[in-house]
PDB file of N, CA and C in Angstrom:
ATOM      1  N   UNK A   1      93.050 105.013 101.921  1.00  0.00           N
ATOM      2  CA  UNK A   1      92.795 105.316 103.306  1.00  0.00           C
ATOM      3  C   UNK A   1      92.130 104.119 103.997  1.00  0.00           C
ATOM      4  N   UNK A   2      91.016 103.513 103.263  1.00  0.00           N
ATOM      5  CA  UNK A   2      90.508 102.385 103.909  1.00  0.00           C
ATOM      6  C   UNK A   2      91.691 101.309 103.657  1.00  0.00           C
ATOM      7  N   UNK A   3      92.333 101.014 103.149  1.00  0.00           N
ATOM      8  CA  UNK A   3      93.748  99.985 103.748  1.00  0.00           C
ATOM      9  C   UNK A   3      94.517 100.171 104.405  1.00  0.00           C
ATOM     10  N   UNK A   4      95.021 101.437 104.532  1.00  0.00           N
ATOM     11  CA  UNK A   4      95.829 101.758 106.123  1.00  0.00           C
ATOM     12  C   UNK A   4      95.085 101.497 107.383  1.00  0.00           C
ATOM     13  N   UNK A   5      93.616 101.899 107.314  1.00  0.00           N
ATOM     14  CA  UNK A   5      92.770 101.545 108.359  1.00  0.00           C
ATOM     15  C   UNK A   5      92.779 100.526 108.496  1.00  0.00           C
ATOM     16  N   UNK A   6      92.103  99.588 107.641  1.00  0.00           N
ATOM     17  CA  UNK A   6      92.033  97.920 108.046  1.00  0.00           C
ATOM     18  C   UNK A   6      93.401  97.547 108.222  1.00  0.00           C
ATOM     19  N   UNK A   7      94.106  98.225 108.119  1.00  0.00           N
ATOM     20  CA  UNK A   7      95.801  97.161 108.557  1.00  0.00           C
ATOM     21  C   UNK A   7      96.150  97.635 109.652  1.00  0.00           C
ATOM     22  N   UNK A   8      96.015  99.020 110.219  1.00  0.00           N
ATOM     23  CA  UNK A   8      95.873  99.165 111.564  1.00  0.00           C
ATOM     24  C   UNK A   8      94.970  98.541 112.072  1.00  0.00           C
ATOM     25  N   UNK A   9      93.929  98.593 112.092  1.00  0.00           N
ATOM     26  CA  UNK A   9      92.949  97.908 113.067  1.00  0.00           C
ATOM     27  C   UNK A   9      93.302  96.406 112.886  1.00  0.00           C
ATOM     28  N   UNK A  10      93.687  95.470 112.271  1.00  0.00           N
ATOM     29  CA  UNK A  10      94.185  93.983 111.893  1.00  0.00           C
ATOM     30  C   UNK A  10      95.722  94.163 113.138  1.00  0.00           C
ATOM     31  N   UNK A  11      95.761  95.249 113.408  1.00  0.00           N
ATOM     32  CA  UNK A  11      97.707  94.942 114.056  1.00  0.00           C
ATOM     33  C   UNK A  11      96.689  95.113 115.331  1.00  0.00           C
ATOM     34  N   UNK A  12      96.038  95.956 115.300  1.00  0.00           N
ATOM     35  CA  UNK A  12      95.021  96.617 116.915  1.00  0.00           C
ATOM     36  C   UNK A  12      94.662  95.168 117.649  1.00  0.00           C
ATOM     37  N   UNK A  13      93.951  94.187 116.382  1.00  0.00           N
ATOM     38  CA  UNK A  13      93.288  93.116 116.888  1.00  0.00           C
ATOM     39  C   UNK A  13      94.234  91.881 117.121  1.00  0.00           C
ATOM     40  N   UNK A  14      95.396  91.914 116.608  1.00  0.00           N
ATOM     41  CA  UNK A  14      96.397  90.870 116.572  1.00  0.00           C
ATOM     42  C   UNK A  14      97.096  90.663 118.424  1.00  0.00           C
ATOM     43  N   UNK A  15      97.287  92.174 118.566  1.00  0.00           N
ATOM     44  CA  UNK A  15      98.526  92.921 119.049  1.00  0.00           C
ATOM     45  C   UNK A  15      96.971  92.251 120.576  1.00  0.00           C
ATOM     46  N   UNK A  16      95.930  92.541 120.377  1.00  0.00           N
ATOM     47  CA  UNK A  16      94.850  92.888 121.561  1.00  0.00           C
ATOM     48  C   UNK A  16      95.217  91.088 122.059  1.00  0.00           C
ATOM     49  N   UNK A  17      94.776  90.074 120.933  1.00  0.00           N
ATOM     50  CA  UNK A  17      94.325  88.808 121.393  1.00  0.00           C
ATOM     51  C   UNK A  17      95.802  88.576 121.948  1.00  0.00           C
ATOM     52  N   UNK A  18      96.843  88.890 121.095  1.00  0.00           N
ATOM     53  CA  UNK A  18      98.228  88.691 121.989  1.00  0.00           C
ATOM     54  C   UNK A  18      98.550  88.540 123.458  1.00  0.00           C
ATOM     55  N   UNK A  19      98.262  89.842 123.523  1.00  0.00           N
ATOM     56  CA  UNK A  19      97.867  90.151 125.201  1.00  0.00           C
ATOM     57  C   UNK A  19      97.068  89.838 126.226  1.00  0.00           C
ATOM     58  N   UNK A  20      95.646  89.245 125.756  1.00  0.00           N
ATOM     59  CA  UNK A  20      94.521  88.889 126.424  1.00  0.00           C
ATOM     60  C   UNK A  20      94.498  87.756 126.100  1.00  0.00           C
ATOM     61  N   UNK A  21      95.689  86.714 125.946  1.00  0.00           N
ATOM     62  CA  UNK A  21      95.521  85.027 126.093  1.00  0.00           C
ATOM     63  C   UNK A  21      95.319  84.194 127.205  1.00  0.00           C
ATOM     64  N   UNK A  22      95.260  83.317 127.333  1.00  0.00           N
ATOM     65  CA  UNK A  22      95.320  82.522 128.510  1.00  0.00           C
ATOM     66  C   UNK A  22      96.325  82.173 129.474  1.00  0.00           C
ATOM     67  N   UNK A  23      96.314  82.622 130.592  1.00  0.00           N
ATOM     68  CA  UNK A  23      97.073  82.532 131.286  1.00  0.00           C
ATOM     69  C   UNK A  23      97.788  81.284 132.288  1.00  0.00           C
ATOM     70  N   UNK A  24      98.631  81.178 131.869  1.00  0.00           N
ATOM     71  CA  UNK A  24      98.872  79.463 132.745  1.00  0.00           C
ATOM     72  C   UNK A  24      99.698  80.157 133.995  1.00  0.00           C
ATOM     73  N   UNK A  25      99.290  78.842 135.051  1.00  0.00           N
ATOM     74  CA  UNK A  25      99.691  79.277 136.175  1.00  0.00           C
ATOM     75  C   UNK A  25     100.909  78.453 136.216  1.00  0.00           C
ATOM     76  N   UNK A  26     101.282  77.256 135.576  1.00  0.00           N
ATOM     77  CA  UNK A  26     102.213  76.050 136.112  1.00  0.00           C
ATOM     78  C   UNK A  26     103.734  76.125 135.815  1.00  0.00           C
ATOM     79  N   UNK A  27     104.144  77.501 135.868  1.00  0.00           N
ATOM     80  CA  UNK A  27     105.207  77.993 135.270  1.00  0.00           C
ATOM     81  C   UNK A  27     105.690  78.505 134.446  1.00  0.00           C
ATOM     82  N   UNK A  28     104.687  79.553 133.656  1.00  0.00           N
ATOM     83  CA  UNK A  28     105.300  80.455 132.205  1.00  0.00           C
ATOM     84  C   UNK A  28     106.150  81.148 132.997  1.00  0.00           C
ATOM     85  N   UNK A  29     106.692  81.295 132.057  1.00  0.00           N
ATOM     86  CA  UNK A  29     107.854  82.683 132.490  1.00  0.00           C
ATOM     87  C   UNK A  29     107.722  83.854 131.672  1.00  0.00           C
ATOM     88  N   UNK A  30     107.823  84.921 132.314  1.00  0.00           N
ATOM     89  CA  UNK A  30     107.306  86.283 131.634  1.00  0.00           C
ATOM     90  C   UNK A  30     108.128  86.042 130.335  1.00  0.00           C
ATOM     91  N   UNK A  31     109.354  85.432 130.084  1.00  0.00           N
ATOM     92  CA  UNK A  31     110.009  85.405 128.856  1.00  0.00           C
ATOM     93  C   UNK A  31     109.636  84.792 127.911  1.00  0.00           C
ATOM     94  N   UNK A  32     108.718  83.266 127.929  1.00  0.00           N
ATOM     95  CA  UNK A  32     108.010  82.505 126.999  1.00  0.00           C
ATOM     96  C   UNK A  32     106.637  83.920 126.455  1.00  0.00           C
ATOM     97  N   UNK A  33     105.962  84.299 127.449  1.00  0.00           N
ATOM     98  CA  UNK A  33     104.584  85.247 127.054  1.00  0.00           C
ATOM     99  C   UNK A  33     105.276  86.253 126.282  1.00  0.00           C
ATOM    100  N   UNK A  34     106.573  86.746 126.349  1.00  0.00           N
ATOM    101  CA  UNK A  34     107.155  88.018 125.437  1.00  0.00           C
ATOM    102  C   UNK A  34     107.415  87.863 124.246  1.00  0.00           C
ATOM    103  N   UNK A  35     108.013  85.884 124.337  1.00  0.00           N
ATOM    104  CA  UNK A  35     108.612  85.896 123.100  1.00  0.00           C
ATOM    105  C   UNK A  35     107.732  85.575 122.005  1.00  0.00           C
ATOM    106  N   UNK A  36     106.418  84.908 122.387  1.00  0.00           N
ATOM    107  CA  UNK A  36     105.080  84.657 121.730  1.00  0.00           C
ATOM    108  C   UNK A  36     104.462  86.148 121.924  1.00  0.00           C
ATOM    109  N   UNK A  37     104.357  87.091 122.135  1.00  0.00           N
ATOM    110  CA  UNK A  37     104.059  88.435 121.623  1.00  0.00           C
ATOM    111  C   UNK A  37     104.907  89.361 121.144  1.00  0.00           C
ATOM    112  N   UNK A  38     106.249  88.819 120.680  1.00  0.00           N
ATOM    113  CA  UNK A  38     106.961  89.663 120.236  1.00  0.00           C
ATOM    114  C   UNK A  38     107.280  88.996 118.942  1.00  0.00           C
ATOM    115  N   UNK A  39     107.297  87.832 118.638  1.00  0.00           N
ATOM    116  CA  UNK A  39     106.985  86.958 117.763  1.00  0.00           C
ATOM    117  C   UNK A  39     105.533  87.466 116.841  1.00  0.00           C
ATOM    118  N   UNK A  40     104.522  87.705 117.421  1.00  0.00           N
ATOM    119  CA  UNK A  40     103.251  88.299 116.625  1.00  0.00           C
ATOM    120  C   UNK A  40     103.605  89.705 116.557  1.00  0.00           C
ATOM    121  N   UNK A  41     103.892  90.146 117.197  1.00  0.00           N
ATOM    122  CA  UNK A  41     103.987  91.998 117.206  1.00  0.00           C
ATOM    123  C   UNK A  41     105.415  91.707 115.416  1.00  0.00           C
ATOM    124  N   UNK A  42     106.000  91.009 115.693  1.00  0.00           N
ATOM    125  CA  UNK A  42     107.006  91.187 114.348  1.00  0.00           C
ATOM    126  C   UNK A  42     106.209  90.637 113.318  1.00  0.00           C
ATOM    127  N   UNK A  43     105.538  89.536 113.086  1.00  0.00           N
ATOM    128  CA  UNK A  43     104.580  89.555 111.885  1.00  0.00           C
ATOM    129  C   UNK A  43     103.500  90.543 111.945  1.00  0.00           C
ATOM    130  N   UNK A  44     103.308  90.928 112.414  1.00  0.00           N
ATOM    131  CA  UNK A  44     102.407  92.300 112.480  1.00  0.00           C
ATOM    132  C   UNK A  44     103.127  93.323 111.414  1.00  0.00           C
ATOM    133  N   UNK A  45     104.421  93.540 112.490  1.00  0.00           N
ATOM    134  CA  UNK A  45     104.819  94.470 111.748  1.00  0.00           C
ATOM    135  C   UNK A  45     105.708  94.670 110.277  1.00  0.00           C
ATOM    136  N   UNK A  46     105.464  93.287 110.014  1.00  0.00           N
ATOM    137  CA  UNK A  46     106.027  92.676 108.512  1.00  0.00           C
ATOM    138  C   UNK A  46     104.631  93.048 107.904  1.00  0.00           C
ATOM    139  N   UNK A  47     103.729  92.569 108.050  1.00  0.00           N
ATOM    140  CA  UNK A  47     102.750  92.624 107.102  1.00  0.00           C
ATOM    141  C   UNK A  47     102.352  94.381 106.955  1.00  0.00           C
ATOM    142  N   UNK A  48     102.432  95.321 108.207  1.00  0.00           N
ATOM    143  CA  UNK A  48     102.007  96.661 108.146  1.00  0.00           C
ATOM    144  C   UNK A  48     103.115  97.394 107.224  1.00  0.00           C
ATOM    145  N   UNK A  49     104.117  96.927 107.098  1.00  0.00           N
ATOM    146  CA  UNK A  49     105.352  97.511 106.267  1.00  0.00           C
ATOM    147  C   UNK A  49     105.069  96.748 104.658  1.00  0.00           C
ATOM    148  N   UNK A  50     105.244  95.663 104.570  1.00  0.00           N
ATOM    149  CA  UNK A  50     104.626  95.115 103.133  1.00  0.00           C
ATOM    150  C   UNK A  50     103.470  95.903 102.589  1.00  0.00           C
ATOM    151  N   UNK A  51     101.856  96.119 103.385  1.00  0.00           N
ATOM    152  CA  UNK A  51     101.283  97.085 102.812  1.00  0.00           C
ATOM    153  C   UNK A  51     101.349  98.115 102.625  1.00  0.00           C
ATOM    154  N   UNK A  52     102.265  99.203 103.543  1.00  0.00           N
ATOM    155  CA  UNK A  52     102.156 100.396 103.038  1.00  0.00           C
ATOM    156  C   UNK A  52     103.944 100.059 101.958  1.00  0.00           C
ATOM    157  N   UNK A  53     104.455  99.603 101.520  1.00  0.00           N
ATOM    158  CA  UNK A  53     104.787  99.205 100.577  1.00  0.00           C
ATOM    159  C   UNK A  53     104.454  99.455  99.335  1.00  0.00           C
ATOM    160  N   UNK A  54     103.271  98.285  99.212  1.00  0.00           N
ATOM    161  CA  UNK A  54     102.051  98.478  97.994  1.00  0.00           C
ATOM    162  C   UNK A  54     101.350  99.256  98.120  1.00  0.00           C
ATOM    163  N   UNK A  55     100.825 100.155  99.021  1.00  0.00           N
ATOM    164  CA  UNK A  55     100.107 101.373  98.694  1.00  0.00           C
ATOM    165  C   UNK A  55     100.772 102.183  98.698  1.00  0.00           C
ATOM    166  N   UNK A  56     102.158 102.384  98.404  1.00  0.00           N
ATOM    167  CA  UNK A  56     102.905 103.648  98.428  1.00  0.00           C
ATOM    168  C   UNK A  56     103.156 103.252  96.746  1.00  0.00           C
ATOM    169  N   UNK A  57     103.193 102.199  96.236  1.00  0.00           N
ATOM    170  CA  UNK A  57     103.452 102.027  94.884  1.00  0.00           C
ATOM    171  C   UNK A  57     102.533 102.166  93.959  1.00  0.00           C
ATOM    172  N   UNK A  58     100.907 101.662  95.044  1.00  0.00           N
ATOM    173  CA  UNK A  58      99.946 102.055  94.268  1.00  0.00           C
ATOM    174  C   UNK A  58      99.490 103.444  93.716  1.00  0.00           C
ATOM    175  N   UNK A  59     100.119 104.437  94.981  1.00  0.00           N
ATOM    176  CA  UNK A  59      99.457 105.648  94.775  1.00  0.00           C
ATOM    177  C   UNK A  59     100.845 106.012  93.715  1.00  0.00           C
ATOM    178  N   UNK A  60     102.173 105.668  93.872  1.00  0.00           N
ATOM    179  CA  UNK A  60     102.620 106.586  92.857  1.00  0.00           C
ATOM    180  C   UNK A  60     102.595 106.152  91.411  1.00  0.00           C
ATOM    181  N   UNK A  61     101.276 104.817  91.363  1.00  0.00           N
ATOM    182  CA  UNK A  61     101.373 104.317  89.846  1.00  0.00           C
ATOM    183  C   UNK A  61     100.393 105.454  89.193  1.00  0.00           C
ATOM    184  N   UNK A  62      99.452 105.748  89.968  1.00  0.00           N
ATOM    185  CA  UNK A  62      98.319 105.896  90.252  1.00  0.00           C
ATOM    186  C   UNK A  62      98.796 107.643  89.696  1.00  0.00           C
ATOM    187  N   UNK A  63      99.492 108.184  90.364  1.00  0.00           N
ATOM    188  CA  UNK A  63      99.878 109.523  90.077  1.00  0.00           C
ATOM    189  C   UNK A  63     100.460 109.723  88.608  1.00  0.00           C
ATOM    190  N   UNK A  64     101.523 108.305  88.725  1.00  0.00           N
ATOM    191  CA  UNK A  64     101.936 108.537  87.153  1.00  0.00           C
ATOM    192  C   UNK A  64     100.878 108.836  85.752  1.00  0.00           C
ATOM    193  N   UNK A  65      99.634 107.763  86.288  1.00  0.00           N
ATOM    194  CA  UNK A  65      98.753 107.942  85.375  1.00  0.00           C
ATOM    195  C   UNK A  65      98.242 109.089  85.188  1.00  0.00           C
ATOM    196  N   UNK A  66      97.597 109.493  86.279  1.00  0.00           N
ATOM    197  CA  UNK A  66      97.305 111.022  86.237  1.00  0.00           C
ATOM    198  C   UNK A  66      97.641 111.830  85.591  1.00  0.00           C
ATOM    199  N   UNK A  67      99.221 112.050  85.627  1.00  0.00           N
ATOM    200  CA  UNK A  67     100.453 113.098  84.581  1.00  0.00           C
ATOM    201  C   UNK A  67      99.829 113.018  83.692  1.00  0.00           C
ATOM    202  N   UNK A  68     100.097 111.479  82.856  1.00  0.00           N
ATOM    203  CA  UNK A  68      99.877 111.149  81.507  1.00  0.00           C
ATOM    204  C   UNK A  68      98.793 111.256  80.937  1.00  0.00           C
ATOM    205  N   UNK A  69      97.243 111.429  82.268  1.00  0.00           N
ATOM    206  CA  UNK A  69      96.139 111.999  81.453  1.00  0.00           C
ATOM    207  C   UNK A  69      96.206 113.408  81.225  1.00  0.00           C
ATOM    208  N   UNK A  70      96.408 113.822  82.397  1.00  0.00           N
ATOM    209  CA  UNK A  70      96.708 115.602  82.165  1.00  0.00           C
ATOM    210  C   UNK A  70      97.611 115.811  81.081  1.00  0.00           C
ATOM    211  N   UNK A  71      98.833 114.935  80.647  1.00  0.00           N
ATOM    212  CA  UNK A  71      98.894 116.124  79.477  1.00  0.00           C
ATOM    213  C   UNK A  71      98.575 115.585  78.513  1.00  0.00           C
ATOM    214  N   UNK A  72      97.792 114.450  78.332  1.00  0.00           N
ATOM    215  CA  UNK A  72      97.344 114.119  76.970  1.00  0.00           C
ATOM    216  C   UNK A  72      95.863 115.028  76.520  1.00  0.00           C
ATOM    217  N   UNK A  73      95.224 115.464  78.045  1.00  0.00           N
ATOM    218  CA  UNK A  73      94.058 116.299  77.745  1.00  0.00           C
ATOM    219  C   UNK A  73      94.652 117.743  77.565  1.00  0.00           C
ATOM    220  N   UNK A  74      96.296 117.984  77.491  1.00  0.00           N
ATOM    221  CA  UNK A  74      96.506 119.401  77.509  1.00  0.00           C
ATOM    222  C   UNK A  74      97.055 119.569  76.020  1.00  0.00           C
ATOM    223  N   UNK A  75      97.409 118.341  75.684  1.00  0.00           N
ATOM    224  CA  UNK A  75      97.963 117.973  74.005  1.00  0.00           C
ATOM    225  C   UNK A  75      96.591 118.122  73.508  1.00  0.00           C
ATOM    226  N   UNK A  76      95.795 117.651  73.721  1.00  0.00           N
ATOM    227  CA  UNK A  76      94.389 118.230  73.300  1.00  0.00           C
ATOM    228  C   UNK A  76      93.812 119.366  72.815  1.00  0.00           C
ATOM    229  N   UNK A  77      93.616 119.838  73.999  1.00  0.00           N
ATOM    230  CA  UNK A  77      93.383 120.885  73.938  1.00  0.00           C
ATOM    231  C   UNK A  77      94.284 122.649  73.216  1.00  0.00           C
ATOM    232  N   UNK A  78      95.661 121.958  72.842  1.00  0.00           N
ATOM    233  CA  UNK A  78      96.364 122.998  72.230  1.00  0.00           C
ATOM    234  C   UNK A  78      96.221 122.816  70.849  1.00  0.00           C
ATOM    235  N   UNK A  79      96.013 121.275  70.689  1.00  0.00           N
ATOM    236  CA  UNK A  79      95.509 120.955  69.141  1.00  0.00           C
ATOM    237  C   UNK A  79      94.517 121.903  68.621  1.00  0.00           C
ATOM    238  N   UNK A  80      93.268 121.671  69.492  1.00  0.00           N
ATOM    239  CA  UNK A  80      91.793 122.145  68.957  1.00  0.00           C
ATOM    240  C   UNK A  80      92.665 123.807  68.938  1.00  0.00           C
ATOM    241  N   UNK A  81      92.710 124.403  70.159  1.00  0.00           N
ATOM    242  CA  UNK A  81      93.264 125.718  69.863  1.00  0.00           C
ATOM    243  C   UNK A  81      93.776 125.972  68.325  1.00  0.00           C
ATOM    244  N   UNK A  82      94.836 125.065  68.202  1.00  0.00           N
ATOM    245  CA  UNK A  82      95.624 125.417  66.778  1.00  0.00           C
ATOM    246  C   UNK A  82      94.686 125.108  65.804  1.00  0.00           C
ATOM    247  N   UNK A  83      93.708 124.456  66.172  1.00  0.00           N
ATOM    248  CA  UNK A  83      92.800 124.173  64.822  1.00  0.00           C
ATOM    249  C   UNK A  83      91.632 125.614  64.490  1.00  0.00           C
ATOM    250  N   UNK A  84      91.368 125.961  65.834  1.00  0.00           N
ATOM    251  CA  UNK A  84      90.640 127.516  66.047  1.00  0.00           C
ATOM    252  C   UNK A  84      90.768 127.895  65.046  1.00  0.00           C
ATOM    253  N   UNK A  85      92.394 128.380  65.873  1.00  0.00           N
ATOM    254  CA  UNK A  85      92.977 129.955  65.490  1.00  0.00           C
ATOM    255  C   UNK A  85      93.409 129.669  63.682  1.00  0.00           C
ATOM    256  N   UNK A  86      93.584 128.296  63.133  1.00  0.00           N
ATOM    257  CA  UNK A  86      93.896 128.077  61.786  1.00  0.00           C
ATOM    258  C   UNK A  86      92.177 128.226  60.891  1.00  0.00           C
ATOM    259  N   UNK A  87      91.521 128.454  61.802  1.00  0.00           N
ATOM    260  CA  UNK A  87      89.917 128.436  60.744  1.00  0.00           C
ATOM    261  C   UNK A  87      89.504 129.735  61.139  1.00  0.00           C
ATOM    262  N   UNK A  88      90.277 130.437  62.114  1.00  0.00           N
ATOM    263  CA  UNK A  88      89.471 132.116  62.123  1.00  0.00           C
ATOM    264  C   UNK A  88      90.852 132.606  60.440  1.00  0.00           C
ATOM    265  N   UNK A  89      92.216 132.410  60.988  1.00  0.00           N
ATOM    266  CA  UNK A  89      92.877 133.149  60.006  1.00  0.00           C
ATOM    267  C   UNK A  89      92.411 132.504  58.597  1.00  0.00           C
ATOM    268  N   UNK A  90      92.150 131.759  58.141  1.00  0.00           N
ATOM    269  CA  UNK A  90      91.524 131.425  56.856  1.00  0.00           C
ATOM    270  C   UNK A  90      90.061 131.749  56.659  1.00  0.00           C
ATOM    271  N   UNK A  91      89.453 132.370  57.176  1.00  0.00           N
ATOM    272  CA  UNK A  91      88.056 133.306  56.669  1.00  0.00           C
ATOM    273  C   UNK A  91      88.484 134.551  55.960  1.00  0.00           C
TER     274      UNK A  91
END
């Protein structure tokens, strides 16, 4: 959650200075200011797609592991069971 945040707020602050640059009077054309903020707005939005990328890979590595603890603590736990129920029937 805190990396989706900081990568939104990193596009918030990119996307802000974009817009609030300096303004020349001696002939920009609204098309030079678009293509230099549309130019950042696309690395923006390369880098916001690359991370949730890796955090979509992280969380499903992340899940895989999980599985594999849950059933190694459930292989466990059917062991000890079988070990129980094998020391009540032998009394």
């Amino acid at each position: 959650m805190k990396k989706i945040f900081a990568v939104c707020l990193a596009a918030f602050l990119a996307l802000t200075l974009a817009s609030c640059g300096e303004k020349e009077e001696n002939g920009t054309t609204a098309e030079n200011r678009n293509g230099v903020v549309g130019s950042v707005a696309s690395e923006v939005s390369t880098d916001i797609s690359s991370a949730v990328s890796d955090m979509s890979t992280d969380i499903i590595d992340d899940a895989s592991e999980l599985d594999e603890e849950m059933s190694e603590k459930e292989s466990k736990k059917d062991e000890e069971r079988t070990d129980t129920t094998d020391e009540i029937t032998t009394d």
